[in-house]
Protein backbone atom coordinates (compact mmCIF):
# COMPACT_ATOMS: atom_id res chain seq x y z
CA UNK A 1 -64.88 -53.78 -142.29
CA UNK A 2 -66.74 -50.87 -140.78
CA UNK A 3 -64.99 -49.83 -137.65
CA UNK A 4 -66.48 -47.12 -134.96
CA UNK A 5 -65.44 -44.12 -133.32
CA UNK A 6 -64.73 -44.11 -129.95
CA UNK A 7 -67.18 -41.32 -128.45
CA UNK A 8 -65.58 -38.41 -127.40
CA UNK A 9 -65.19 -37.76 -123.67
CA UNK A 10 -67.56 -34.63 -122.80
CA UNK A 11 -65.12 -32.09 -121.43
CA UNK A 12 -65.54 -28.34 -120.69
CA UNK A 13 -63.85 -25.21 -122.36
CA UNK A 14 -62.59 -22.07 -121.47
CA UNK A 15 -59.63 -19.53 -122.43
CA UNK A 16 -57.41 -17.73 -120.15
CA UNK A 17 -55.50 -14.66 -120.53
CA UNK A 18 -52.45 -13.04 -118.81
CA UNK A 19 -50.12 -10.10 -120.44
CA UNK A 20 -49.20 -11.61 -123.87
CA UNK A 21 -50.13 -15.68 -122.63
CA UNK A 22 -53.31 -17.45 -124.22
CA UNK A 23 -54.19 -20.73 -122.81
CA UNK A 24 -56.70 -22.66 -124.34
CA UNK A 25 -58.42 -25.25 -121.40
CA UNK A 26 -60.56 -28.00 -121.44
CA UNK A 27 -61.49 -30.11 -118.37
CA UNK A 28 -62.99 -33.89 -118.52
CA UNK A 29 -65.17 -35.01 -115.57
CA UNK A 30 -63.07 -37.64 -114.36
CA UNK A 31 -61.47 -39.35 -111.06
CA UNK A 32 -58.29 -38.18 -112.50
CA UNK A 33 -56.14 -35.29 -111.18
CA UNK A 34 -53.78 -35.02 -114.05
CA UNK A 35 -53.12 -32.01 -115.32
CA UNK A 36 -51.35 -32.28 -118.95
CA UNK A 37 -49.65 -28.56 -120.40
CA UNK A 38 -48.85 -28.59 -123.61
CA UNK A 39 -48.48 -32.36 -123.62
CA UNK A 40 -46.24 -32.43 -120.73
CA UNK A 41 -47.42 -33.18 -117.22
CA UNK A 42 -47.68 -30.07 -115.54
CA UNK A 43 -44.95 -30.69 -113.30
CA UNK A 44 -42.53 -31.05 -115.74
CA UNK A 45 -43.75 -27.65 -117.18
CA UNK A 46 -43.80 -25.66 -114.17
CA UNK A 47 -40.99 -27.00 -112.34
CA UNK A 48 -41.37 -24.46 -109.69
CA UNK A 49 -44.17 -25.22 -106.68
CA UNK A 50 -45.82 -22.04 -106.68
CA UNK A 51 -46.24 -21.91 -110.38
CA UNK A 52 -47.88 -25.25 -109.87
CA UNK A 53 -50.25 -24.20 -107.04
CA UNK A 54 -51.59 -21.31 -108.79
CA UNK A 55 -52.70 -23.43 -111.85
CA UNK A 56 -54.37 -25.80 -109.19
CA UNK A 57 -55.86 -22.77 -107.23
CA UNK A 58 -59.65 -22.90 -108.62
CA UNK A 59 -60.07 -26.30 -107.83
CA UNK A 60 -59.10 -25.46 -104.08
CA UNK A 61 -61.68 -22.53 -104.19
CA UNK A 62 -64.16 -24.20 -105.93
CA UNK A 63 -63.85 -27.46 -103.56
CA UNK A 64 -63.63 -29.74 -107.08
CA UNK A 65 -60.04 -30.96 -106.22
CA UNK A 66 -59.75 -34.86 -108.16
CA UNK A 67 -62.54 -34.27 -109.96
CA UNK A 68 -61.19 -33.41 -113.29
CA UNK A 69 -58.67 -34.15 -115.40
CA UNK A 70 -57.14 -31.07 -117.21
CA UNK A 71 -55.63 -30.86 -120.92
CA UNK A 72 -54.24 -27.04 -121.45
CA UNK A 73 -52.63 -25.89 -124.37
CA UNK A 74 -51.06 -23.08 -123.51
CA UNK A 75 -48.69 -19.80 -125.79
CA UNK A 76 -46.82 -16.49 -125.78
CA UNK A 77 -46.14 -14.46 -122.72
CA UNK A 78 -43.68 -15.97 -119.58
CA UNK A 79 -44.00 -18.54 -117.24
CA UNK A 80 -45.35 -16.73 -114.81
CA UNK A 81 -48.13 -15.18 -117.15
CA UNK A 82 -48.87 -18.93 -118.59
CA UNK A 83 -49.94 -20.26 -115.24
CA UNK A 84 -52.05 -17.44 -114.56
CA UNK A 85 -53.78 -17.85 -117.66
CA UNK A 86 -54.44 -21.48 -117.36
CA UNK A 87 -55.61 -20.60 -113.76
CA UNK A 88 -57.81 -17.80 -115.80
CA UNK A 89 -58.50 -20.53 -118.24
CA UNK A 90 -59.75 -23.45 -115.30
CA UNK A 91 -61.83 -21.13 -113.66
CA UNK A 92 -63.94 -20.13 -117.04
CA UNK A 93 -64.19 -23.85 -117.82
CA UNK A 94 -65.53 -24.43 -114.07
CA UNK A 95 -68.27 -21.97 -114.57
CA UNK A 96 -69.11 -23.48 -117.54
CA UNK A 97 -69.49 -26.90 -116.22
CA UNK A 98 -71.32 -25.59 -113.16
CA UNK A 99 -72.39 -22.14 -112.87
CA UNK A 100 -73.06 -22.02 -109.14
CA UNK A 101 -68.85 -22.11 -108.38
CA UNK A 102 -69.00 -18.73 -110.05
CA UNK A 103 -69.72 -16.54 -106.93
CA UNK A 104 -66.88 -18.57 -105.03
CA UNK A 105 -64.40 -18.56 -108.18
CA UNK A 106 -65.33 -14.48 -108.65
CA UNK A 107 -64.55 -13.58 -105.04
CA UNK A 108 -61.02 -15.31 -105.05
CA UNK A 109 -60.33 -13.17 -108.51
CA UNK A 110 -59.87 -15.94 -111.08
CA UNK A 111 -62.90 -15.02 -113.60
CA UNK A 112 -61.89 -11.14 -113.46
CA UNK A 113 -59.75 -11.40 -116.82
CA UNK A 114 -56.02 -9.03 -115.28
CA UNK A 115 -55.76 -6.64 -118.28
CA UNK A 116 -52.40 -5.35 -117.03
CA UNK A 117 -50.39 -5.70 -120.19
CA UNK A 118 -46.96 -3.74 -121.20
CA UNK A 119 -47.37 -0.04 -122.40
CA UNK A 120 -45.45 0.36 -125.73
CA UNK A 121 -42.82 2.16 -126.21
CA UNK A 122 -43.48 5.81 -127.64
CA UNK A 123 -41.00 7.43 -130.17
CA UNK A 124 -38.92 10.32 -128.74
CA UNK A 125 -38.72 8.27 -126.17
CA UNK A 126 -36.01 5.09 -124.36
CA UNK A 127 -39.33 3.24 -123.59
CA UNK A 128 -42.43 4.06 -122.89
CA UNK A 129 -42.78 6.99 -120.60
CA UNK A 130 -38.48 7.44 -119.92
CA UNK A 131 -37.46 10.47 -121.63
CA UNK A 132 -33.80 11.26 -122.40
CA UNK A 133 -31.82 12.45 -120.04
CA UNK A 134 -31.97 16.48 -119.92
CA UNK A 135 -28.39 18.26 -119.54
CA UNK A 136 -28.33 21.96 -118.80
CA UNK A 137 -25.48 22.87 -120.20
């Protein structure tokens, strides 16, 4: 019995970064507005409502809201720095798909990649520019 393989769904890639967090994104062209983090819907991953609105931010700026359906996988870093990156992560996959959102995307700062990361510590040192305290006598 020779059985087939469903075709793959074409869907669109990009990867975010934020501080230590990767997030690997892909986005299907559907009616769907599910949004699926590290197989968890993302509402159960970021329980917190602004977390959630700034994964869902490009679609606002790009005017795309319910037009995809997003699968993120999504590491290291903090909450905070995960949602940014899958924001990061949305808005690379929405340029891919259509490269005329990336004027609107660019001015509202999602494409620009934040390298802000944490300075390490130096030895001599309590972190990474504190010095010990000085005493006098």
């Amino acid at each position: 019995m020779v059985t087939q393989a469903e075709p793959q769904s074409q869907y669109f890639y990009g990867t975010g970064r934020r501080k230590r967090a990767i997030a690997k994104v892909r986005i299907y062209p559907d009616d769907g507005t599910a949004i699926i983090v590290n197989d968890k819907p993302m509402e159960d991953y970021f329980n917190w409502l602004p977390w959630q609105s700034t994964v869902r931010e490009p679609f606002a700026t790009s005017g795309t809201v319910g037009r995809f359906r997003v699968m993120a996988k999504v590491y290291g870093g903090g909450v905070n720095a995960q949602a940014e990156a899958i924001r990061h992560g949305i808005s690379r996959a929405l340029v891919v798909f259509d490269p005329n959102l990336k004027s609107s995307l660019r001015r509202a700062g999602f494409i620009t990649r934040d390298a802000r990361v944490k300075e390490s510590k130096k030895y001599g040192l309590k972190r990474a520019r504190r010095a010990p305290q000085y005493t006098k006598r």
